[in-house]
PDB file of N, CA and C in Angstrom:
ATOM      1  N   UNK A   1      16.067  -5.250  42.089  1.00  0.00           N
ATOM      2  CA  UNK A   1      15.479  -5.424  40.793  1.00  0.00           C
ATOM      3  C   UNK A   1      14.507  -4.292  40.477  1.00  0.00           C
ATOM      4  N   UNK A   2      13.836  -3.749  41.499  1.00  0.00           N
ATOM      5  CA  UNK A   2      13.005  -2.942  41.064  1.00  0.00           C
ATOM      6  C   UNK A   2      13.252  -1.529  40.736  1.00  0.00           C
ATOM      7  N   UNK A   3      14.856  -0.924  40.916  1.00  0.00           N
ATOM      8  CA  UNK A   3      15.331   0.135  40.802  1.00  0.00           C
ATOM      9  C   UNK A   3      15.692  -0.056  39.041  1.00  0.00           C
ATOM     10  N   UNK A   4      16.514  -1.525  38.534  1.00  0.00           N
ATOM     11  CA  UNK A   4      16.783  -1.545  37.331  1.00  0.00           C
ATOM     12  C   UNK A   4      15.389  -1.410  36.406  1.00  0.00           C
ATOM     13  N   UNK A   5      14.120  -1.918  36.952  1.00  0.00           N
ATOM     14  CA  UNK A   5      13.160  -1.844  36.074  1.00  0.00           C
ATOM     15  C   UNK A   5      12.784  -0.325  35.742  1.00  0.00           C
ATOM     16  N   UNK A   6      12.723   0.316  37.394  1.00  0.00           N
ATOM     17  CA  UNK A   6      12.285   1.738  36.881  1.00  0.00           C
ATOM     18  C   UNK A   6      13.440   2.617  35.905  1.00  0.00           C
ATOM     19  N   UNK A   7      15.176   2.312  36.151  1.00  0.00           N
ATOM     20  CA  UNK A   7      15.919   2.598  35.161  1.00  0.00           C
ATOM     21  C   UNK A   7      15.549   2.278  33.904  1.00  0.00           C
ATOM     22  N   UNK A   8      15.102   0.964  33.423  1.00  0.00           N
ATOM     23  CA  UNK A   8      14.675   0.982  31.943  1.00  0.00           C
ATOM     24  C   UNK A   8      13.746   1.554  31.921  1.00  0.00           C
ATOM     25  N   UNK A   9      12.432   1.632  32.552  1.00  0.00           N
ATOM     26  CA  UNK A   9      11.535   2.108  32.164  1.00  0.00           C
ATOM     27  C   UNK A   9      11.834   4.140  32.314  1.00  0.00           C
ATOM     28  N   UNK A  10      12.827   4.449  32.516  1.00  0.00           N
ATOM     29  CA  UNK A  10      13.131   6.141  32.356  1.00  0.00           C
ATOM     30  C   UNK A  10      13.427   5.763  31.582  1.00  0.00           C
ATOM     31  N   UNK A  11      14.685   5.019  31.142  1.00  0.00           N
ATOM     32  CA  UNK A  11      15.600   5.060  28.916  1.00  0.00           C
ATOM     33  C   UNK A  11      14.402   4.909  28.284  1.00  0.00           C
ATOM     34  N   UNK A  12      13.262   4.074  28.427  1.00  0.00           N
ATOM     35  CA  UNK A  12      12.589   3.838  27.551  1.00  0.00           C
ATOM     36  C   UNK A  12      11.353   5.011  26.990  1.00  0.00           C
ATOM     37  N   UNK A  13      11.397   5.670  28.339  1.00  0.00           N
ATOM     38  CA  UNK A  13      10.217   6.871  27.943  1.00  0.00           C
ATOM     39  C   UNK A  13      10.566   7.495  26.336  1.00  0.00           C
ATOM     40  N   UNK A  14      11.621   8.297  27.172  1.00  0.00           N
ATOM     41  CA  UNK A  14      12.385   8.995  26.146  1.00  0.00           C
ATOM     42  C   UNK A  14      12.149   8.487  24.442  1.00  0.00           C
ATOM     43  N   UNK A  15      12.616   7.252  23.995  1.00  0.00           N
ATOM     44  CA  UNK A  15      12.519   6.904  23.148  1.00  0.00           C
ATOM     45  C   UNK A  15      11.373   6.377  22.415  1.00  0.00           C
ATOM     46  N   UNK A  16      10.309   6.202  23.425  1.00  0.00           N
ATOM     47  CA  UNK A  16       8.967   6.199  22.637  1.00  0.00           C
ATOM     48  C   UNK A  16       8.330   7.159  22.481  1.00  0.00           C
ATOM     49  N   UNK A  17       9.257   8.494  23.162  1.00  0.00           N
ATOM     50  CA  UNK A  17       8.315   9.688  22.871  1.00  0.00           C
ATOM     51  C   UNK A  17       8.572  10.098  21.786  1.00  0.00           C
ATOM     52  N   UNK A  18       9.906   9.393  21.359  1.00  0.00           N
ATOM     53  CA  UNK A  18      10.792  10.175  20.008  1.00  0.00           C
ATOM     54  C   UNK A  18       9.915   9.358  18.645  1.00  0.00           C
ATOM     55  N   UNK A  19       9.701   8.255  18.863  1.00  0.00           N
ATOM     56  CA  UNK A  19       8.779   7.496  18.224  1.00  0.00           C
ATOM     57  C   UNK A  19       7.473   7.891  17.637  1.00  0.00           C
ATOM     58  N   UNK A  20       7.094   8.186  18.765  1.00  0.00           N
ATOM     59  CA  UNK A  20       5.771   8.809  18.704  1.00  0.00           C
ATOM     60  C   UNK A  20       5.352  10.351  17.896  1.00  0.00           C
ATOM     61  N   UNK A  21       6.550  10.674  17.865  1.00  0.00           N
ATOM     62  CA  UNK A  21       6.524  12.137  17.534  1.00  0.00           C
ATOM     63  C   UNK A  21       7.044  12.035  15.945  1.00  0.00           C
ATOM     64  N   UNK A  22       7.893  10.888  16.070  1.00  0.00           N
ATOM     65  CA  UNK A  22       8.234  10.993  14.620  1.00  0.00           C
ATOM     66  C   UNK A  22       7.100  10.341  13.551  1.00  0.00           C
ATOM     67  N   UNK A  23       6.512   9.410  14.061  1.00  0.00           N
ATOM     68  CA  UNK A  23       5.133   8.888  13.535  1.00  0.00           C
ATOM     69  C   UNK A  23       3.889  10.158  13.278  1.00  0.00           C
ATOM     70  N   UNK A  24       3.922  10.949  13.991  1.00  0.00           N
ATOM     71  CA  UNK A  24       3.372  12.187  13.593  1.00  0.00           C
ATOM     72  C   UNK A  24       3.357  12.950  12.608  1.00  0.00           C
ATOM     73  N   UNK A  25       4.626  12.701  12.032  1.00  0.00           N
ATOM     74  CA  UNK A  25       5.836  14.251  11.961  1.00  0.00           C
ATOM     75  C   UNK A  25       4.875  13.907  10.282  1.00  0.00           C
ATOM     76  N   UNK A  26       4.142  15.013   9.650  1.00  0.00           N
ATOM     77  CA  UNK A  26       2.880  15.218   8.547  1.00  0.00           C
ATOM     78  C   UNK A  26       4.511  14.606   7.555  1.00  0.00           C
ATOM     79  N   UNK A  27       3.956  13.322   6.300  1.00  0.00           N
ATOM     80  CA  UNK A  27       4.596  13.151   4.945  1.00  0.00           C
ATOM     81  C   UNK A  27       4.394  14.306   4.148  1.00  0.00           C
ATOM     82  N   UNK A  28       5.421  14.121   3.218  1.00  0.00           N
ATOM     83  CA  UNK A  28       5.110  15.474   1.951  1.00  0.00           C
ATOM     84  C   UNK A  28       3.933  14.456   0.948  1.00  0.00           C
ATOM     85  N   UNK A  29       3.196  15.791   0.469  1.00  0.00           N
ATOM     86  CA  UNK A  29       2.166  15.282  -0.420  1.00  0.00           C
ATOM     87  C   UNK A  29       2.763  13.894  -1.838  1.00  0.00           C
ATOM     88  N   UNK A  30       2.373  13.184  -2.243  1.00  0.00           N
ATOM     89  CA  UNK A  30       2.508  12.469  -3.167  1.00  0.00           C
ATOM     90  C   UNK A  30       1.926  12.597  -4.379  1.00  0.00           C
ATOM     91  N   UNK A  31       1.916  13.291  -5.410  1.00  0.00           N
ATOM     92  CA  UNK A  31       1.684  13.892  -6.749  1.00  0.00           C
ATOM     93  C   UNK A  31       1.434  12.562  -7.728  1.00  0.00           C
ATOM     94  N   UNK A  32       0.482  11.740  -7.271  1.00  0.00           N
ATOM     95  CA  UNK A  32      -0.045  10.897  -7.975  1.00  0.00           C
ATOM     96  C   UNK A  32       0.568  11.074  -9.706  1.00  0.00           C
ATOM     97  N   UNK A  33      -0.189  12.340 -10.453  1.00  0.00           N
ATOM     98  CA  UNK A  33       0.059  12.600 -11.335  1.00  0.00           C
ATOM     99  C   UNK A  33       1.313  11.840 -11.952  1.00  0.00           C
ATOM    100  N   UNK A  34       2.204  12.277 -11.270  1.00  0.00           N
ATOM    101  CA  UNK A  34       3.528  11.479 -11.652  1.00  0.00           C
ATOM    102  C   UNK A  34       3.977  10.475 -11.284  1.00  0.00           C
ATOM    103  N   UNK A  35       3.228   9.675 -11.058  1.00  0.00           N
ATOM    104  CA  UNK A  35       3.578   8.363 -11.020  1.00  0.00           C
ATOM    105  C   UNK A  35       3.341   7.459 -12.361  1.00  0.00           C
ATOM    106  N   UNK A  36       4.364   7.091 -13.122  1.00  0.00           N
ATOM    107  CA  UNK A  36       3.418   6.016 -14.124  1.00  0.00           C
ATOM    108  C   UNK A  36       2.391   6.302 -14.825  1.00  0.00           C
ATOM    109  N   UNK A  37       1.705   5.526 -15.732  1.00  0.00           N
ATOM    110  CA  UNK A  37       0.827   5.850 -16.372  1.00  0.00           C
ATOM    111  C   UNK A  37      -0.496   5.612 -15.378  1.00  0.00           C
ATOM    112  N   UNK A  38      -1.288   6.360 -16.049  1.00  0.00           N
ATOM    113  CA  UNK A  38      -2.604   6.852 -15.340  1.00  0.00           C
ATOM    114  C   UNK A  38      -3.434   5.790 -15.829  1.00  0.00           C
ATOM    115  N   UNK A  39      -4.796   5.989 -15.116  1.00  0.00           N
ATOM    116  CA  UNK A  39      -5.777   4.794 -15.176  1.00  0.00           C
ATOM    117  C   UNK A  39      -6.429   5.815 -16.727  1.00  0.00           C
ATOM    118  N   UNK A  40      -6.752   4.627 -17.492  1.00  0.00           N
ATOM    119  CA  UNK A  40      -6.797   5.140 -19.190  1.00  0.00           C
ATOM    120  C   UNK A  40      -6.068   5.374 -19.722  1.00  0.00           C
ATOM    121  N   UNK A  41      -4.580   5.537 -19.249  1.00  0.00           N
ATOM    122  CA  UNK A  41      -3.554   5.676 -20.378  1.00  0.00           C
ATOM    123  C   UNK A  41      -3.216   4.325 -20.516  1.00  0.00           C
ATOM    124  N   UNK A  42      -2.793   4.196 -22.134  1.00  0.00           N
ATOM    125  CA  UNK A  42      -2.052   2.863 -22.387  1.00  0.00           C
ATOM    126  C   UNK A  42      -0.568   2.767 -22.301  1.00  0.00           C
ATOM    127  N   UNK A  43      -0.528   1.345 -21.387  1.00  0.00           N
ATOM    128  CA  UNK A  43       0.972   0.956 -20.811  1.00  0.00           C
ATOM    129  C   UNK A  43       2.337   1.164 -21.886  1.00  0.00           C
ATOM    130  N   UNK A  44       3.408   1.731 -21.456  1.00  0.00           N
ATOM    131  CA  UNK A  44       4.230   1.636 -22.464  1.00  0.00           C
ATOM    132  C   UNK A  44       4.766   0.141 -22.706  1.00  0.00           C
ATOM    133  N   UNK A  45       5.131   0.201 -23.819  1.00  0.00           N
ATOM    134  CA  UNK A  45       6.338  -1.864 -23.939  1.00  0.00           C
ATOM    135  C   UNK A  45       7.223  -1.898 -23.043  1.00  0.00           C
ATOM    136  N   UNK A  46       7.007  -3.065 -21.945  1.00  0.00           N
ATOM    137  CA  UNK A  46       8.104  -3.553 -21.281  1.00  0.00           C
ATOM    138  C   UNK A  46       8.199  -4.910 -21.662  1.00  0.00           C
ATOM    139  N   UNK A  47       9.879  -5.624 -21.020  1.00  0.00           N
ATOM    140  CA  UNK A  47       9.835  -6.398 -20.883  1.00  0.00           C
ATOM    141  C   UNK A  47      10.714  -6.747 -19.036  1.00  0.00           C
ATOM    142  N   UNK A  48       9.506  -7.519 -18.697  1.00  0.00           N
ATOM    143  CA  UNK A  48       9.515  -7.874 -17.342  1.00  0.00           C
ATOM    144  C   UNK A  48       9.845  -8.949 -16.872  1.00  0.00           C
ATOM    145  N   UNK A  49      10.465  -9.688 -16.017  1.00  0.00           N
ATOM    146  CA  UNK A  49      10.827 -11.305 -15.242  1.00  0.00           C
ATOM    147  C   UNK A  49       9.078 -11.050 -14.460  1.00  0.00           C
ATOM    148  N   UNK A  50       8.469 -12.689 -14.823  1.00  0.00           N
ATOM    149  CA  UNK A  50       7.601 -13.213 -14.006  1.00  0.00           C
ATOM    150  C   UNK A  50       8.132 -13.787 -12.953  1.00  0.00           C
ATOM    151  N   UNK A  51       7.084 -14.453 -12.033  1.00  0.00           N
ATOM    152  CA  UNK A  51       7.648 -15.467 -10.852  1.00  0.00           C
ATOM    153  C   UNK A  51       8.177 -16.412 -10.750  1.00  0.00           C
ATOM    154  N   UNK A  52       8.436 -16.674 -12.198  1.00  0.00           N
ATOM    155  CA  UNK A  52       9.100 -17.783 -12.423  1.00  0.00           C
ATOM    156  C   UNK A  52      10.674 -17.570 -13.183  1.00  0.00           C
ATOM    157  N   UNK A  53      11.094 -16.429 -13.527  1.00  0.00           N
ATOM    158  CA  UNK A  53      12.225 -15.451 -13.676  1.00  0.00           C
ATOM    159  C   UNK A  53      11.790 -15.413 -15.618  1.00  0.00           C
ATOM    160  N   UNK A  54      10.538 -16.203 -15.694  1.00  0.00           N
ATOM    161  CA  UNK A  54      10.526 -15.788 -17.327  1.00  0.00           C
ATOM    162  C   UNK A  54      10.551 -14.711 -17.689  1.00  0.00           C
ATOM    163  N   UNK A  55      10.991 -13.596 -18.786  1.00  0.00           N
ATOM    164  CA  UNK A  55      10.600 -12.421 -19.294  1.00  0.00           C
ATOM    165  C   UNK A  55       9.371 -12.484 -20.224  1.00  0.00           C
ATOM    166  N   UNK A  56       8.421 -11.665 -19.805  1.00  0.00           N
ATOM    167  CA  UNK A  56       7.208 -11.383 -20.287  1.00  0.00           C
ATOM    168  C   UNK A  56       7.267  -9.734 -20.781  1.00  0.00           C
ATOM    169  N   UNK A  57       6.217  -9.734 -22.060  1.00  0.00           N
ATOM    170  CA  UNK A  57       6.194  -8.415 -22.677  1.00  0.00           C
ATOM    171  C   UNK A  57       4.591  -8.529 -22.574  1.00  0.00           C
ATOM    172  N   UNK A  58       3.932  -7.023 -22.855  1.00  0.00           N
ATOM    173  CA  UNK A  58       2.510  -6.750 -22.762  1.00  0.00           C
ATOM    174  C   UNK A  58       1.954  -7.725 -23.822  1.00  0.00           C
ATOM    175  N   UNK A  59       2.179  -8.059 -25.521  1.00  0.00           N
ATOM    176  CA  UNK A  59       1.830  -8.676 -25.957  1.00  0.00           C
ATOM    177  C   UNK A  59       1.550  -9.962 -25.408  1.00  0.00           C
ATOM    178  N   UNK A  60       2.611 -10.888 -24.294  1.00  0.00           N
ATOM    179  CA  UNK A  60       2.681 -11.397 -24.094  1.00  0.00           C
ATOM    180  C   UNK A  60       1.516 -12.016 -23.358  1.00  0.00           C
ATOM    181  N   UNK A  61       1.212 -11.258 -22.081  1.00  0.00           N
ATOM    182  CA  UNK A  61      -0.155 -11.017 -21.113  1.00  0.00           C
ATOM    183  C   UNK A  61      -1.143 -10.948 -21.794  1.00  0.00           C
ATOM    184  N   UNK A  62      -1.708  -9.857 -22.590  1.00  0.00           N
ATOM    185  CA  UNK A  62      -2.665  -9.393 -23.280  1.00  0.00           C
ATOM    186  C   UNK A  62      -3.474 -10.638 -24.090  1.00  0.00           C
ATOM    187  N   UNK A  63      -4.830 -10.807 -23.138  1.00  0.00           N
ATOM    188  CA  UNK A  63      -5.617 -11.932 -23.631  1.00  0.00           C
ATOM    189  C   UNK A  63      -7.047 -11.138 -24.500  1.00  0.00           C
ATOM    190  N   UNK A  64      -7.934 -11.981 -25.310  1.00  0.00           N
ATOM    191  CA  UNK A  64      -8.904 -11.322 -25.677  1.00  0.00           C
ATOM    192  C   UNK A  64      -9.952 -10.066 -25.131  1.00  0.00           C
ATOM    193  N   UNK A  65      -9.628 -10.591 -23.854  1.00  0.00           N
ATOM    194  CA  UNK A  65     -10.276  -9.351 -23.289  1.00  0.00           C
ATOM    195  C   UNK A  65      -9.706  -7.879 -22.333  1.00  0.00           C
ATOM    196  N   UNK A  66      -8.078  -8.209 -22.385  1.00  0.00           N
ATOM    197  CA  UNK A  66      -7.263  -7.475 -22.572  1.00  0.00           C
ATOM    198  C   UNK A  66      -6.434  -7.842 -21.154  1.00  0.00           C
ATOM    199  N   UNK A  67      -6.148  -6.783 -20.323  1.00  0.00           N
ATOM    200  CA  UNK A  67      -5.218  -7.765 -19.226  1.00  0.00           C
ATOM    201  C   UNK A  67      -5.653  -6.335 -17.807  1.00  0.00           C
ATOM    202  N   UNK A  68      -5.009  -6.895 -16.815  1.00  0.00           N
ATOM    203  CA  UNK A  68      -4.945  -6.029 -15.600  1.00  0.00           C
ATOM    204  C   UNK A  68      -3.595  -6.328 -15.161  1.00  0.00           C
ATOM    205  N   UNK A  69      -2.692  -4.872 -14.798  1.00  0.00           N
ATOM    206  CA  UNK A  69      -1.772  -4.988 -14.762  1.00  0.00           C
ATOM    207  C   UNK A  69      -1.470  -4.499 -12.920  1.00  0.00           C
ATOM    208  N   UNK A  70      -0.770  -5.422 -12.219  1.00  0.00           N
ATOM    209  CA  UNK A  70      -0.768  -5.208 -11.001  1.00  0.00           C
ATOM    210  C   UNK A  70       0.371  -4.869 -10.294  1.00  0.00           C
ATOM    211  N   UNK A  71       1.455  -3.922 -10.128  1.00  0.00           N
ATOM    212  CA  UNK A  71       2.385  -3.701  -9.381  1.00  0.00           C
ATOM    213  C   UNK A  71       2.388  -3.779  -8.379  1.00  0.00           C
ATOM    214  N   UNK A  72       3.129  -4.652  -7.615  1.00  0.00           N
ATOM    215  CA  UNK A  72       3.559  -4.929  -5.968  1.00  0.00           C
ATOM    216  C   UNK A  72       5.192  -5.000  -5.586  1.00  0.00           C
ATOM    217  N   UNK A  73       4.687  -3.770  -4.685  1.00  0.00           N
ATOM    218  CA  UNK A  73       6.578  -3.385  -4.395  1.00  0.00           C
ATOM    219  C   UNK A  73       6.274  -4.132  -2.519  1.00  0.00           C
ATOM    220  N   UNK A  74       7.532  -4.816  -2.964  1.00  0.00           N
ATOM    221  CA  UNK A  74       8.032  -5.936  -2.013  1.00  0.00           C
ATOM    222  C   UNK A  74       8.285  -5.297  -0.893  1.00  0.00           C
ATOM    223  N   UNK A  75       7.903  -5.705   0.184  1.00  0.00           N
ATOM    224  CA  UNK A  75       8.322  -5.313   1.640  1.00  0.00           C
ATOM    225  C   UNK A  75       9.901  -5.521   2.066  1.00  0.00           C
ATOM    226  N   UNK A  76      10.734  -5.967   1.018  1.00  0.00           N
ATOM    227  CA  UNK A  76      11.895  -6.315   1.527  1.00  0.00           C
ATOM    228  C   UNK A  76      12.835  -5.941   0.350  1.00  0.00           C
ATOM    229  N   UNK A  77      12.425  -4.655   0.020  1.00  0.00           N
ATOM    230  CA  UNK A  77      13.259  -3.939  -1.024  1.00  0.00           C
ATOM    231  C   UNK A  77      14.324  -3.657  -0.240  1.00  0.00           C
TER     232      UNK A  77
END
């Protein structure tokens, strides 16, 4: 048993080094700029499914004191 452990534990080096290195490896910059509208610009008209699959438009949201709009991209896109 103790020859198969040190066998996995050689396959396994390898592949956490590859891990490790790729977790390193620098992202390309992200140009905010282009993302969407900016904080002070006003939202363009959509119409969107709520959580409840209703379609909602900005008029729709938009209360007297105006609204906050929150995008959340799903972990299981």
């Amino acid at each position: 048993m103790g020859r198969a452990v040190s066998r996995a534990a050689a396959l396994l080096v390898p592949v956490l080094l590859s891990v490790a290195t790729l977790a390193q490896a620098p992202r390309p910059a992200i140009d905010v700029d282009a993302l969407g509208p900016q904080v002070g610009e006003p939202v363009p008209q959509f119409r969107l499914p709520d959580q409840n699959g209703v379609d909602r438009t900005l008029e729709d949201i938009v209360g007297p004191q105006g609204a906050i709009l929150i995008f959340h991209r799903s972990a299981d896109w």
